[in-house]
PDB file of N, CA and C in Angstrom:
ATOM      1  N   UNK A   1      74.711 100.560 127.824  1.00  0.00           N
ATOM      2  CA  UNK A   1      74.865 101.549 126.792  1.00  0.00           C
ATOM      3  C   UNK A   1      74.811 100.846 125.437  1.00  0.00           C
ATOM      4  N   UNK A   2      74.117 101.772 125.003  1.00  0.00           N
ATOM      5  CA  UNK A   2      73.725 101.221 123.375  1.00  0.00           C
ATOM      6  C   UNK A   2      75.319 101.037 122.229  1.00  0.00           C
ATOM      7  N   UNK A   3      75.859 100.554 121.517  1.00  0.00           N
ATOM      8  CA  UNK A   3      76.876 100.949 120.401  1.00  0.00           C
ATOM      9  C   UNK A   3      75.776 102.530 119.494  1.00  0.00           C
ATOM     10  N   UNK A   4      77.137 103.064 119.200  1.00  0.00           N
ATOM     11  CA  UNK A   4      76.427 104.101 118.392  1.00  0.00           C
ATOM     12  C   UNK A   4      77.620 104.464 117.570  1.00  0.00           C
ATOM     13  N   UNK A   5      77.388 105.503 116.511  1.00  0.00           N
ATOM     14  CA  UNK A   5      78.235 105.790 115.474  1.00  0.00           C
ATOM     15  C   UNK A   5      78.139 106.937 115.480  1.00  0.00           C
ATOM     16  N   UNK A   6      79.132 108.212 115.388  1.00  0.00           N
ATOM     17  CA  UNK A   6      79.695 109.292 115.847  1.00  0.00           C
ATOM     18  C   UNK A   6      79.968 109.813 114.459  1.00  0.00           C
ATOM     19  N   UNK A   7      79.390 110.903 113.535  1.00  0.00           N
ATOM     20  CA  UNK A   7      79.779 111.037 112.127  1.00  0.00           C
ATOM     21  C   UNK A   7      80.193 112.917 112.502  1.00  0.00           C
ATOM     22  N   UNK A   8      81.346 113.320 111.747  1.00  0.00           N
ATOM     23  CA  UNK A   8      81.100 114.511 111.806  1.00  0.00           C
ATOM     24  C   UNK A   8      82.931 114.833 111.020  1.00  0.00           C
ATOM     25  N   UNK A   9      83.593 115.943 110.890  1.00  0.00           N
ATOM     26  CA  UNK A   9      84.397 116.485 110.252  1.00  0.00           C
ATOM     27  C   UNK A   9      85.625 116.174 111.210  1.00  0.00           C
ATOM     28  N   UNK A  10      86.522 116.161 111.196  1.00  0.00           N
ATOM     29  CA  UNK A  10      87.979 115.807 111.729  1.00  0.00           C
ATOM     30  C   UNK A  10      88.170 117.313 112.688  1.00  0.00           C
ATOM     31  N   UNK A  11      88.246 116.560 114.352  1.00  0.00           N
ATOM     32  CA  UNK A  11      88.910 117.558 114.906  1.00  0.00           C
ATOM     33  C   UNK A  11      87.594 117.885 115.626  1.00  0.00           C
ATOM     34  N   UNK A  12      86.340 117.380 115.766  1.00  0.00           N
ATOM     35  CA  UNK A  12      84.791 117.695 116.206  1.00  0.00           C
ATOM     36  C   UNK A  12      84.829 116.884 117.319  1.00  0.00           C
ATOM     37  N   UNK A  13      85.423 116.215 117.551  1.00  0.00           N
ATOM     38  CA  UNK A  13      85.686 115.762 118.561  1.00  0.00           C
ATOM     39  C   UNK A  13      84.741 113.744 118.964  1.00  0.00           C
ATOM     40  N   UNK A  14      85.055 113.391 117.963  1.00  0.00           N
ATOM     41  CA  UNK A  14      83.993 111.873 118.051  1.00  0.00           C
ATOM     42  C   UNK A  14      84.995 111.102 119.149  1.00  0.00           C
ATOM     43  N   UNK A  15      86.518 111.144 118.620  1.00  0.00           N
ATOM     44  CA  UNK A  15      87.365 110.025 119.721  1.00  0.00           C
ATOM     45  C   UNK A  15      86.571 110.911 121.396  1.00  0.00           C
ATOM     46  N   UNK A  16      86.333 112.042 121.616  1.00  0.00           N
ATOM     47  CA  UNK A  16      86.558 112.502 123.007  1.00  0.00           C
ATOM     48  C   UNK A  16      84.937 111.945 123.486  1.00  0.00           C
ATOM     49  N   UNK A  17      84.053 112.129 122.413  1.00  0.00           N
ATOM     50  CA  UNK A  17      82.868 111.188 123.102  1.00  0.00           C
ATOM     51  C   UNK A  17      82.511 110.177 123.307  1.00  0.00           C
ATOM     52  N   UNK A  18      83.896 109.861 122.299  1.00  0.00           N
ATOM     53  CA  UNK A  18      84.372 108.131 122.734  1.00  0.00           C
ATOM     54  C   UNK A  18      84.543 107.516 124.328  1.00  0.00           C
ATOM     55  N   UNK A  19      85.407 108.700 124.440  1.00  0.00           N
ATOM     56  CA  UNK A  19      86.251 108.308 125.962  1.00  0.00           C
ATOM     57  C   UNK A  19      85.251 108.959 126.699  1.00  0.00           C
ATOM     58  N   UNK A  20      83.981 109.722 126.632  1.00  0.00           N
ATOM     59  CA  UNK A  20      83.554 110.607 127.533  1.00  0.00           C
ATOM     60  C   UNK A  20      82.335 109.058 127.941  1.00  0.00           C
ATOM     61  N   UNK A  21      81.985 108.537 126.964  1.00  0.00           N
ATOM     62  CA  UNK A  21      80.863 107.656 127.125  1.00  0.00           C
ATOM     63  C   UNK A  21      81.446 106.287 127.610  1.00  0.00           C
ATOM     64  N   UNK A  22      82.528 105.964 127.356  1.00  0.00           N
ATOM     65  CA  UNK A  22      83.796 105.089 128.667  1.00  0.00           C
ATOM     66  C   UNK A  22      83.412 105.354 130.150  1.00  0.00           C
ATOM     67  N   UNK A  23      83.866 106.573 130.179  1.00  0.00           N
ATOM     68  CA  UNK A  23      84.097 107.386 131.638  1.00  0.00           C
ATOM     69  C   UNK A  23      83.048 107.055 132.404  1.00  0.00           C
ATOM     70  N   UNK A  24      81.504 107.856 132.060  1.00  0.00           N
ATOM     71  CA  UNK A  24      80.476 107.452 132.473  1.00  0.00           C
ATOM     72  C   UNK A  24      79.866 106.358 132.866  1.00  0.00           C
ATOM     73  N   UNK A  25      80.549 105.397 132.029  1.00  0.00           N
ATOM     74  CA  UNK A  25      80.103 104.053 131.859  1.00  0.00           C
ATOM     75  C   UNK A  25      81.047 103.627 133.378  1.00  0.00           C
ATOM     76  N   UNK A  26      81.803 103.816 133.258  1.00  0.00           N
ATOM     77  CA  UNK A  26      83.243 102.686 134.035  1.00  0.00           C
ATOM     78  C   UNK A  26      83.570 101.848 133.455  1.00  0.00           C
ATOM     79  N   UNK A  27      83.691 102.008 131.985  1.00  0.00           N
ATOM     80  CA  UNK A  27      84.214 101.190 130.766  1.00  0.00           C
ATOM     81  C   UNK A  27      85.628 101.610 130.717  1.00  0.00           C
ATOM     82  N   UNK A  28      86.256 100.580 130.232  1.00  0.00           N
ATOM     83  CA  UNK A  28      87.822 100.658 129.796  1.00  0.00           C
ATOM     84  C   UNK A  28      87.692 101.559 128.206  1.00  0.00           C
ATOM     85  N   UNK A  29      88.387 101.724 127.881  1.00  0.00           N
ATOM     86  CA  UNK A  29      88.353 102.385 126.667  1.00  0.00           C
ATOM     87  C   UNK A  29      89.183 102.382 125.848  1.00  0.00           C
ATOM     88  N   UNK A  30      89.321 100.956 124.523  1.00  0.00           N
ATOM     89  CA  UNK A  30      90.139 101.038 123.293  1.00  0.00           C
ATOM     90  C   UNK A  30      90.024 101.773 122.481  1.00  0.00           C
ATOM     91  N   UNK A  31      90.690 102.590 121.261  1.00  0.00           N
ATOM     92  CA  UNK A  31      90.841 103.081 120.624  1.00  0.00           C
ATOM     93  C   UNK A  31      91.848 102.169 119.310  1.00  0.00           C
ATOM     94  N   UNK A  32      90.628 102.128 117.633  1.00  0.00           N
ATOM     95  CA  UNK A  32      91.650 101.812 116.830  1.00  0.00           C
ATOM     96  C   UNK A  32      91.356 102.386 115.494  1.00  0.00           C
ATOM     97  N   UNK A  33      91.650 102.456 114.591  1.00  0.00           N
ATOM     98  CA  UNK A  33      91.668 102.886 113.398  1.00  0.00           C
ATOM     99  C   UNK A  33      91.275 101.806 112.363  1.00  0.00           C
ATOM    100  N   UNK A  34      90.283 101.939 111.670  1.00  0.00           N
ATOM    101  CA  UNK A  34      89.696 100.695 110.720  1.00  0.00           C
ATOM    102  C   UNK A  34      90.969 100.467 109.597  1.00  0.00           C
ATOM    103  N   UNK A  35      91.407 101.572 108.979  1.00  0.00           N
ATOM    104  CA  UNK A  35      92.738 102.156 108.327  1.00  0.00           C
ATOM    105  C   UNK A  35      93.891 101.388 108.967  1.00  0.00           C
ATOM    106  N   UNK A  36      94.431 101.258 109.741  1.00  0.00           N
ATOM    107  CA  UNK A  36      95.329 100.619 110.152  1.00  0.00           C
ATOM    108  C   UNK A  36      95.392  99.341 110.826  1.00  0.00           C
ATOM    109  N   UNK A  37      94.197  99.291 111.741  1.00  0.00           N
ATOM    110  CA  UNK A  37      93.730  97.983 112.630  1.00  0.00           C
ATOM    111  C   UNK A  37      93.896  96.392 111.461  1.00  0.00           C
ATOM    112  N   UNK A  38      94.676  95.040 111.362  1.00  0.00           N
ATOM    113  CA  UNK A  38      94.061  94.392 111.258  1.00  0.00           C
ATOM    114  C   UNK A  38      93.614  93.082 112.416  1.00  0.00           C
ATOM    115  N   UNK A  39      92.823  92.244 111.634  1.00  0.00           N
ATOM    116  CA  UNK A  39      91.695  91.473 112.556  1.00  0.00           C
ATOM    117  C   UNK A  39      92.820  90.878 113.760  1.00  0.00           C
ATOM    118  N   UNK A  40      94.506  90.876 113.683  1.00  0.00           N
ATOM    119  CA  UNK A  40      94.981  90.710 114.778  1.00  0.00           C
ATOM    120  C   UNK A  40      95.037  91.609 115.871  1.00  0.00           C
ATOM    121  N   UNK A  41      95.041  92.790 115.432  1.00  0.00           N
ATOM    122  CA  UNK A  41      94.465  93.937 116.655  1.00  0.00           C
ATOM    123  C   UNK A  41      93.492  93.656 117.005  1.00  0.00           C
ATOM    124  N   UNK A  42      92.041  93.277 115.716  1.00  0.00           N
ATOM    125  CA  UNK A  42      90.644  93.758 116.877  1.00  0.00           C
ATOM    126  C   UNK A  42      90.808  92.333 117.450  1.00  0.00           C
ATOM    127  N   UNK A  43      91.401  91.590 117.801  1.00  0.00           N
ATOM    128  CA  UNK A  43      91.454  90.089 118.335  1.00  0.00           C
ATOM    129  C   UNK A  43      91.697  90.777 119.526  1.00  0.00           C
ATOM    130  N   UNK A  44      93.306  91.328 119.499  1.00  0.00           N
ATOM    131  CA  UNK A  44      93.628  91.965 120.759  1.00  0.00           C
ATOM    132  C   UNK A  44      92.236  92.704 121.881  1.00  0.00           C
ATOM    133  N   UNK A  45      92.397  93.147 120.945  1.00  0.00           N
ATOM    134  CA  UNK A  45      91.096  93.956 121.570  1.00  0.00           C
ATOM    135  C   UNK A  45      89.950  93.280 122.278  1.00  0.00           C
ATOM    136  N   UNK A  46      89.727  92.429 121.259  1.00  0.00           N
ATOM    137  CA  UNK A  46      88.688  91.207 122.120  1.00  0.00           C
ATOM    138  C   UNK A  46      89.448  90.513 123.511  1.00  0.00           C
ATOM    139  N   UNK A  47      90.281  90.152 123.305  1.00  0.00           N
ATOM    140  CA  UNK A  47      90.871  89.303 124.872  1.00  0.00           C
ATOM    141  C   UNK A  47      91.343  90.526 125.740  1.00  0.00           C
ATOM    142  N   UNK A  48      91.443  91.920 125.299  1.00  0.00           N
ATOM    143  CA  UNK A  48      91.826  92.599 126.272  1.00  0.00           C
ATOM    144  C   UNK A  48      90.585  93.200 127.037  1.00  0.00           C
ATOM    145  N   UNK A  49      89.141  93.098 126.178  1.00  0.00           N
ATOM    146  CA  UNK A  49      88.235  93.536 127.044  1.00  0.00           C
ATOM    147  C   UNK A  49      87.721  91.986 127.553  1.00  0.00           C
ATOM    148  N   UNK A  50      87.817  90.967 127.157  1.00  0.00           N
ATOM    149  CA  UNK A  50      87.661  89.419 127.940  1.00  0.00           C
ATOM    150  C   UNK A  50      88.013  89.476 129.352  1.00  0.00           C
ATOM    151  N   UNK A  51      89.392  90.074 129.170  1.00  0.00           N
ATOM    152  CA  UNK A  51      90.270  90.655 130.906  1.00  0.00           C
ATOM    153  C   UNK A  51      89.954  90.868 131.311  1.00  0.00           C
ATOM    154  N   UNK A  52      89.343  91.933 130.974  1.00  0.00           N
ATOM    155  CA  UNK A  52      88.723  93.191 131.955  1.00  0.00           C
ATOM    156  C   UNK A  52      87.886  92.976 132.867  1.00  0.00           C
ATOM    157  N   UNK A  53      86.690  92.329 131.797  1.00  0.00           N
ATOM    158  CA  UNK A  53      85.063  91.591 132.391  1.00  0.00           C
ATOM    159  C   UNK A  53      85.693  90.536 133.414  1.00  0.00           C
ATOM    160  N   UNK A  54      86.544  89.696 133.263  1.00  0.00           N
ATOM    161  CA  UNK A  54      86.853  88.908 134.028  1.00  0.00           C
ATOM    162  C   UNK A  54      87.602  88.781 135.136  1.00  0.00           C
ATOM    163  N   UNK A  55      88.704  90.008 134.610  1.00  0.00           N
ATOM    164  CA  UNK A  55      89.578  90.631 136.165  1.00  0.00           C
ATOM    165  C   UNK A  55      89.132  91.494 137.127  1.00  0.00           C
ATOM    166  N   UNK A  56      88.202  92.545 136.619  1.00  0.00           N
ATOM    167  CA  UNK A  56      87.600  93.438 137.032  1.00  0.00           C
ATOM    168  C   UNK A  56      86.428  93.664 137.267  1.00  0.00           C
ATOM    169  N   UNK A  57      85.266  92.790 135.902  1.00  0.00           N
ATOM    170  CA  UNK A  57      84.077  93.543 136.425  1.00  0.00           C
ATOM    171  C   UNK A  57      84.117  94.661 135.162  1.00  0.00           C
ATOM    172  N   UNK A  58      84.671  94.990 134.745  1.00  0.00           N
ATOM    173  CA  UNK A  58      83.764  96.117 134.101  1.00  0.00           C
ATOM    174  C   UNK A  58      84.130  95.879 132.211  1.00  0.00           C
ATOM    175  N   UNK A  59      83.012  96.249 131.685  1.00  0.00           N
ATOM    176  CA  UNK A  59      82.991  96.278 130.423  1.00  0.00           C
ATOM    177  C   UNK A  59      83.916  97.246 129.392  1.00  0.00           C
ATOM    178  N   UNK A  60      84.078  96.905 128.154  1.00  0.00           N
ATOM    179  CA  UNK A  60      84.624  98.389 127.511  1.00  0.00           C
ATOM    180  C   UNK A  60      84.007  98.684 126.090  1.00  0.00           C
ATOM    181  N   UNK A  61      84.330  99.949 125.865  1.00  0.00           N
ATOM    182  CA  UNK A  61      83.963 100.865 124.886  1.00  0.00           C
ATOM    183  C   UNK A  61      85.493 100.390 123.124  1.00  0.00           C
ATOM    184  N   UNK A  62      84.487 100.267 122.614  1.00  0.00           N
ATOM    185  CA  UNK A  62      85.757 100.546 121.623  1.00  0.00           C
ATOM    186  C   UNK A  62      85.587 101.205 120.851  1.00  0.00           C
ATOM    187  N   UNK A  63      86.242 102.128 120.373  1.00  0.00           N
ATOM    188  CA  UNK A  63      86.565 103.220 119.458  1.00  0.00           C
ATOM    189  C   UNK A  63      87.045 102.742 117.978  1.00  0.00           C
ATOM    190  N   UNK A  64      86.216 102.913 117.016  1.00  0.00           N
ATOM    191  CA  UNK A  64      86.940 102.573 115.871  1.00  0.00           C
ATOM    192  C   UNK A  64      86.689 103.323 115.053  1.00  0.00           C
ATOM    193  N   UNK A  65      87.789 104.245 114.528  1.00  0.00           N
ATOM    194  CA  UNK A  65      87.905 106.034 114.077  1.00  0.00           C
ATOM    195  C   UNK A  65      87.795 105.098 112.092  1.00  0.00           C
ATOM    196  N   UNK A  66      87.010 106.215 111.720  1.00  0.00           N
ATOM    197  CA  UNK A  66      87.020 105.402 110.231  1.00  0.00           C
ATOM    198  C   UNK A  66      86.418 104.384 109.863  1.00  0.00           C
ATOM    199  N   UNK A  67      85.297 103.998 111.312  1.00  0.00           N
ATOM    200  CA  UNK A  67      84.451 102.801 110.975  1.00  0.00           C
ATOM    201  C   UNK A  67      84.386 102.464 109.618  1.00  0.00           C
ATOM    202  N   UNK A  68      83.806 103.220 108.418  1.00  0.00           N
ATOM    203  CA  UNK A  68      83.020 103.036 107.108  1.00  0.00           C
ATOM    204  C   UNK A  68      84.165 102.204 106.279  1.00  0.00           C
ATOM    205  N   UNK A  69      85.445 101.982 106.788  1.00  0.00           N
ATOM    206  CA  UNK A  69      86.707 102.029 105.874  1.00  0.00           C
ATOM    207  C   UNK A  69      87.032  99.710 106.720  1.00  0.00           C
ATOM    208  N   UNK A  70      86.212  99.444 107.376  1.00  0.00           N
ATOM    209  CA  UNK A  70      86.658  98.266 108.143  1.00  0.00           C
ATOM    210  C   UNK A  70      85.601  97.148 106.611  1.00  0.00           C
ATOM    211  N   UNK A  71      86.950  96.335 106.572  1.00  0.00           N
ATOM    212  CA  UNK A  71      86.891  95.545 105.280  1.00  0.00           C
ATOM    213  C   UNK A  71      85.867  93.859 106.103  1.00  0.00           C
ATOM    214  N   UNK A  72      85.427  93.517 105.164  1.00  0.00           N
ATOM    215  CA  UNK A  72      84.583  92.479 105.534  1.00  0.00           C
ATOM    216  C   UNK A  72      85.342  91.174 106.669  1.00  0.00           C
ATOM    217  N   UNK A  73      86.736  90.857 106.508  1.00  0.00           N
ATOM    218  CA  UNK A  73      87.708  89.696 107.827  1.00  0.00           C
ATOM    219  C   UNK A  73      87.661  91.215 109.035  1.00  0.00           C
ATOM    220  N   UNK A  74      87.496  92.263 108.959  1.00  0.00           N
ATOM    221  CA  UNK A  74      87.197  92.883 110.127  1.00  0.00           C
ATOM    222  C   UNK A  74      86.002  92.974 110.880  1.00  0.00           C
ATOM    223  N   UNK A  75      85.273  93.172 110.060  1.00  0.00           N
ATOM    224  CA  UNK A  75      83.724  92.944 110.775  1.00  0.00           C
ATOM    225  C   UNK A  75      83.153  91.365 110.914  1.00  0.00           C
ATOM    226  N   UNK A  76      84.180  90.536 110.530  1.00  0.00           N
ATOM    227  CA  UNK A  76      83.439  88.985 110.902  1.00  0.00           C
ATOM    228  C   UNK A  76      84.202  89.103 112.143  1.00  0.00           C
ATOM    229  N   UNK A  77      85.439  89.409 112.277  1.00  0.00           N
ATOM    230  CA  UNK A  77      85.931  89.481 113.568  1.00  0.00           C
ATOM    231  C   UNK A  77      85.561  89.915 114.864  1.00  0.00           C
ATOM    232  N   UNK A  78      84.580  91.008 114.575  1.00  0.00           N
ATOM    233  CA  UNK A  78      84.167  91.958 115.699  1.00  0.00           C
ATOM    234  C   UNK A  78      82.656  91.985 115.730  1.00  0.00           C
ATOM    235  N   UNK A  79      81.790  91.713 115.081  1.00  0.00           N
ATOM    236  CA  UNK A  79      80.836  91.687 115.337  1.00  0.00           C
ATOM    237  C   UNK A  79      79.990  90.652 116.273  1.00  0.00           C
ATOM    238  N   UNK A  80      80.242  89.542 116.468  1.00  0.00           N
ATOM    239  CA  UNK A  80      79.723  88.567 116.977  1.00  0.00           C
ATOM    240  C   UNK A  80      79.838  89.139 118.638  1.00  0.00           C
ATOM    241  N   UNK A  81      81.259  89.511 119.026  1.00  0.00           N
ATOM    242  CA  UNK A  81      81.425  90.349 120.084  1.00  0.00           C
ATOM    243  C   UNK A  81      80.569  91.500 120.609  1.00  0.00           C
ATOM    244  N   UNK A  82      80.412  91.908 119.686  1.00  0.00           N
ATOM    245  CA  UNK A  82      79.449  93.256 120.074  1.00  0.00           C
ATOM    246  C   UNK A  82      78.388  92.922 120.002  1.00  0.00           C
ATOM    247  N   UNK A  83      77.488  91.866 119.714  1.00  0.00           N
ATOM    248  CA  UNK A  83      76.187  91.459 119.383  1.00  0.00           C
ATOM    249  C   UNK A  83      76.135  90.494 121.102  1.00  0.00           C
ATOM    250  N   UNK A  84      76.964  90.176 121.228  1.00  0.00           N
ATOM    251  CA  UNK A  84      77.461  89.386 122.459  1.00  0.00           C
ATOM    252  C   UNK A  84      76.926  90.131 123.844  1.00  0.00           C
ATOM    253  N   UNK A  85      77.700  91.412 123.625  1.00  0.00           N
ATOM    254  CA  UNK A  85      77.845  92.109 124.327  1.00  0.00           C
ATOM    255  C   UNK A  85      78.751  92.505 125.412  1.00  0.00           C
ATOM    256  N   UNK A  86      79.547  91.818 124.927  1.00  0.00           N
ATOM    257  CA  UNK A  86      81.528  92.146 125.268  1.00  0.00           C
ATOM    258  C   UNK A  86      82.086  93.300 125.002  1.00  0.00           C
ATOM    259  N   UNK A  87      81.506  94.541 123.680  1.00  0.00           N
ATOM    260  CA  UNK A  87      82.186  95.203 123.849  1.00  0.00           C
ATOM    261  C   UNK A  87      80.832  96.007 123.604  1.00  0.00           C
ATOM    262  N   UNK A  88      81.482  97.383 123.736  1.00  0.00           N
ATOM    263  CA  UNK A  88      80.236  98.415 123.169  1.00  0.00           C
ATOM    264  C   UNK A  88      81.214  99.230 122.080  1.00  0.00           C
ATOM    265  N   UNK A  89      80.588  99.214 120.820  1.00  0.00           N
ATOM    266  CA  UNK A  89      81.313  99.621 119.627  1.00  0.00           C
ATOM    267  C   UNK A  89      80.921 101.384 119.477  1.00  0.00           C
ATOM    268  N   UNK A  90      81.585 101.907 119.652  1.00  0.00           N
ATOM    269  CA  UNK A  90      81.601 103.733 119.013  1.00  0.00           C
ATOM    270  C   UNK A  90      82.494 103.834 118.085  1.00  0.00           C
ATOM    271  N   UNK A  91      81.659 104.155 116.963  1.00  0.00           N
ATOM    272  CA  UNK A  91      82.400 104.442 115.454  1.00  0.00           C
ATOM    273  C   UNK A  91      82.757 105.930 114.918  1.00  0.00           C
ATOM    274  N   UNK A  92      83.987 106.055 114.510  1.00  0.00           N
ATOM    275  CA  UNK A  92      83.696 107.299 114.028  1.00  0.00           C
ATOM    276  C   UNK A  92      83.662 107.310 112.289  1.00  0.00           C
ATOM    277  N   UNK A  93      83.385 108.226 111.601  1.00  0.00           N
ATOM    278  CA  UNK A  93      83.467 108.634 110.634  1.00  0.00           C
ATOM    279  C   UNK A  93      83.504 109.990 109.826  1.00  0.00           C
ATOM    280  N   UNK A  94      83.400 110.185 108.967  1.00  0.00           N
ATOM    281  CA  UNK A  94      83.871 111.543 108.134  1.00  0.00           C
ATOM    282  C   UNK A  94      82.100 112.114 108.047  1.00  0.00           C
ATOM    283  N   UNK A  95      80.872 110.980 107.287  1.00  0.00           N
ATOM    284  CA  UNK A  95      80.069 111.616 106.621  1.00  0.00           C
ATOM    285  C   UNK A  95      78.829 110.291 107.190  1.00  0.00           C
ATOM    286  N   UNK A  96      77.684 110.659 107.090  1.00  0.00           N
ATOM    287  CA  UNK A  96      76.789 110.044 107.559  1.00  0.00           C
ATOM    288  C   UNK A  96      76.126 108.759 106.069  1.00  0.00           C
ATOM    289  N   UNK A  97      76.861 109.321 105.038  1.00  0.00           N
ATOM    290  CA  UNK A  97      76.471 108.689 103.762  1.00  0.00           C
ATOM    291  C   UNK A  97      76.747 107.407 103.672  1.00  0.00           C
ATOM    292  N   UNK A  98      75.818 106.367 103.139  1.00  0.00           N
ATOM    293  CA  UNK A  98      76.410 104.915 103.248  1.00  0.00           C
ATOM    294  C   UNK A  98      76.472 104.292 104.869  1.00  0.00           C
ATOM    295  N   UNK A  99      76.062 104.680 105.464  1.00  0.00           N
ATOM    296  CA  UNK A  99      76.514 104.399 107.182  1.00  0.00           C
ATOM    297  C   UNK A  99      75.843 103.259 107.706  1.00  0.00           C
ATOM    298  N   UNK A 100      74.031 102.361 106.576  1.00  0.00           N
ATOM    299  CA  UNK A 100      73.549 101.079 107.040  1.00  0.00           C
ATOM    300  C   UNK A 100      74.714  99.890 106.128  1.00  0.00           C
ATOM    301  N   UNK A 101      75.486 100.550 105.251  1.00  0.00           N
ATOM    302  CA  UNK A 101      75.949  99.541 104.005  1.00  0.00           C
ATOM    303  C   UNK A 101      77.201  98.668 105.295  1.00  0.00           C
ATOM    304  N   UNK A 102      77.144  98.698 106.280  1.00  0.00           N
ATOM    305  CA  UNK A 102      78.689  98.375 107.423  1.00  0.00           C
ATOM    306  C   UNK A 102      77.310  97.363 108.325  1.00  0.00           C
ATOM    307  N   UNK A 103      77.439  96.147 108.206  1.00  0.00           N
ATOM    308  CA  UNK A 103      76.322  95.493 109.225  1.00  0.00           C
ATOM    309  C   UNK A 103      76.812  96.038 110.887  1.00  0.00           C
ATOM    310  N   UNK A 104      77.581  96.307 111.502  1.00  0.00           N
ATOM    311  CA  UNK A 104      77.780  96.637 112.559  1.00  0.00           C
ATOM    312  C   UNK A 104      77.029  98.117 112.461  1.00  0.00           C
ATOM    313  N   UNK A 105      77.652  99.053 111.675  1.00  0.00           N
ATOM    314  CA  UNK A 105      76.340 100.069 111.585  1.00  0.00           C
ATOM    315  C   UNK A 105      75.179 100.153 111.365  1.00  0.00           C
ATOM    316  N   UNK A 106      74.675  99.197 111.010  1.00  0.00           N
ATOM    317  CA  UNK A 106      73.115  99.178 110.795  1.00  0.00           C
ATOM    318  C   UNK A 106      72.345  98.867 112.103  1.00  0.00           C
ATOM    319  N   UNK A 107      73.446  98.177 113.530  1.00  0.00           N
ATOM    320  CA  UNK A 107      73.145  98.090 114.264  1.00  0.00           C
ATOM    321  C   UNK A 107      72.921  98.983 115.425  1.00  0.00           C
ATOM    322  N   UNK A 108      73.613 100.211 115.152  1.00  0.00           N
ATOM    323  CA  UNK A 108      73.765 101.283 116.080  1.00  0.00           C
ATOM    324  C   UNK A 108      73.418 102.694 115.950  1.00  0.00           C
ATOM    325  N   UNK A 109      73.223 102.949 116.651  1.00  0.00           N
ATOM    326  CA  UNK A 109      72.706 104.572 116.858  1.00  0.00           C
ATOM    327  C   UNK A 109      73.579 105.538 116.023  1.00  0.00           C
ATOM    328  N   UNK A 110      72.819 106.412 115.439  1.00  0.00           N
ATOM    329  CA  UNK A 110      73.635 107.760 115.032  1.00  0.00           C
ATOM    330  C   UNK A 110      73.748 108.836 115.549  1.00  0.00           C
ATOM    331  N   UNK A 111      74.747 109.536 116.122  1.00  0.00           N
ATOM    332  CA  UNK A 111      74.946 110.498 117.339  1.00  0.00           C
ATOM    333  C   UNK A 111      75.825 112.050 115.660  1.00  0.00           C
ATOM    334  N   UNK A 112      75.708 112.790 116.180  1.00  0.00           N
ATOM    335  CA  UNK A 112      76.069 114.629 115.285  1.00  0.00           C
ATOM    336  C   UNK A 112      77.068 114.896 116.298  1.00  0.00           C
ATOM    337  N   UNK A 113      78.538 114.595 116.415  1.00  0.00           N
ATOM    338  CA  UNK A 113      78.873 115.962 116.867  1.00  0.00           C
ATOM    339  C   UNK A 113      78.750 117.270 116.360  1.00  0.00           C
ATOM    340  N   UNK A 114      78.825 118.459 117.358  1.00  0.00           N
ATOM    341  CA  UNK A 114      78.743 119.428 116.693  1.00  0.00           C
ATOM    342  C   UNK A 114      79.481 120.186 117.311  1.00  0.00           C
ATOM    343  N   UNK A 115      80.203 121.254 116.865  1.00  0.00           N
ATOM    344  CA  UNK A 115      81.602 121.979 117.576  1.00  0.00           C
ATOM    345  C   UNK A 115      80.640 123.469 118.083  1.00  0.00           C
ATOM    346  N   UNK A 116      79.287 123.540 117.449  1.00  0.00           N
ATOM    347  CA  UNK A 116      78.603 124.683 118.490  1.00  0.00           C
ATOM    348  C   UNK A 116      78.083 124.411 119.813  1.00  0.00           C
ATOM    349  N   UNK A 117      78.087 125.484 120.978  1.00  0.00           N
ATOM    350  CA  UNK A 117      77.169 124.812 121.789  1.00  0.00           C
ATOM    351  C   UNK A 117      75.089 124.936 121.192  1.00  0.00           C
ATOM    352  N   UNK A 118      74.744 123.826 121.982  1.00  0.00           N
ATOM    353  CA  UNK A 118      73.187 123.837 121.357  1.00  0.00           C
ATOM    354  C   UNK A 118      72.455 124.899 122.092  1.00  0.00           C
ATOM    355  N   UNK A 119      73.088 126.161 122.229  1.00  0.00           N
ATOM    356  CA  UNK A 119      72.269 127.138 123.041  1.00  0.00           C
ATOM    357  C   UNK A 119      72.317 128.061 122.261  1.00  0.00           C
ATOM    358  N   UNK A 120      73.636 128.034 121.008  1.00  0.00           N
ATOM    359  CA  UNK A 120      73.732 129.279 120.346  1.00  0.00           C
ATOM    360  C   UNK A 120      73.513 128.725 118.383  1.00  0.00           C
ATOM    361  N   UNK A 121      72.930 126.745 118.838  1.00  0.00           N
ATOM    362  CA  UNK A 121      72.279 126.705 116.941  1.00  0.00           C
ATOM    363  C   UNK A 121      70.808 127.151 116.455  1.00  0.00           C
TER     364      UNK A 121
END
């Protein structure tokens, strides 16, 4: 699975396609906040999906709600990982604006939630 970035309004649901694209996968599934996370969490995060691959076998998804808001000692932290291919990064955000200016976003897909179903847009 590709990393991709999840843009849409609060409450549209990006964390649940977070965990939905986990599920599918048989990925573990972190969840953190760019806003609150620092580079000692996404560390965590790194040795806790290190575990995984190594206890288990299976890869994980990480969730990082507010991608656009992760300060430059965060993305030196986490990117090398995801380029690696240790983790698979799903970002969320508010607005699609500015979304190549984040080098981890320039790397990943852009996904719309949308709170209609696509039978009735």
């Amino acid at each position: 699975m590709h990393s991709f970035i999840l843009w849409g309004p609060p409450g549209v649901g990006k964390t649940t396609l977070g965990r939905l694209a986990a599920s599918a996968t048989d990925s573990r599934f972190i969840a953190i906040s760019a806003v609150l996370a620092g580079v000692k969490d996404i560390r965590q995060a790194i040795d806790e999906a290190q575990a995984e691959l190594d206890n288990h076998g299976r890869s994980t998804v990480l969730f990082v709600n507010e991608i656009h808001r992760f300060n430059k000692a965060q993305q030196d932290a986490l990117l090398p990982h995801v380029e690696s291919g240790l983790l698979t990064l799903v970002g969320g955000r508010p607005s699609i604006r500015g979304w190549r200016s984040i080098p981890h976003c320039s790397r990943a897909r852009r996904s719309i939630p949308s709170n209609r179903c696509p039978a009735t847009n």
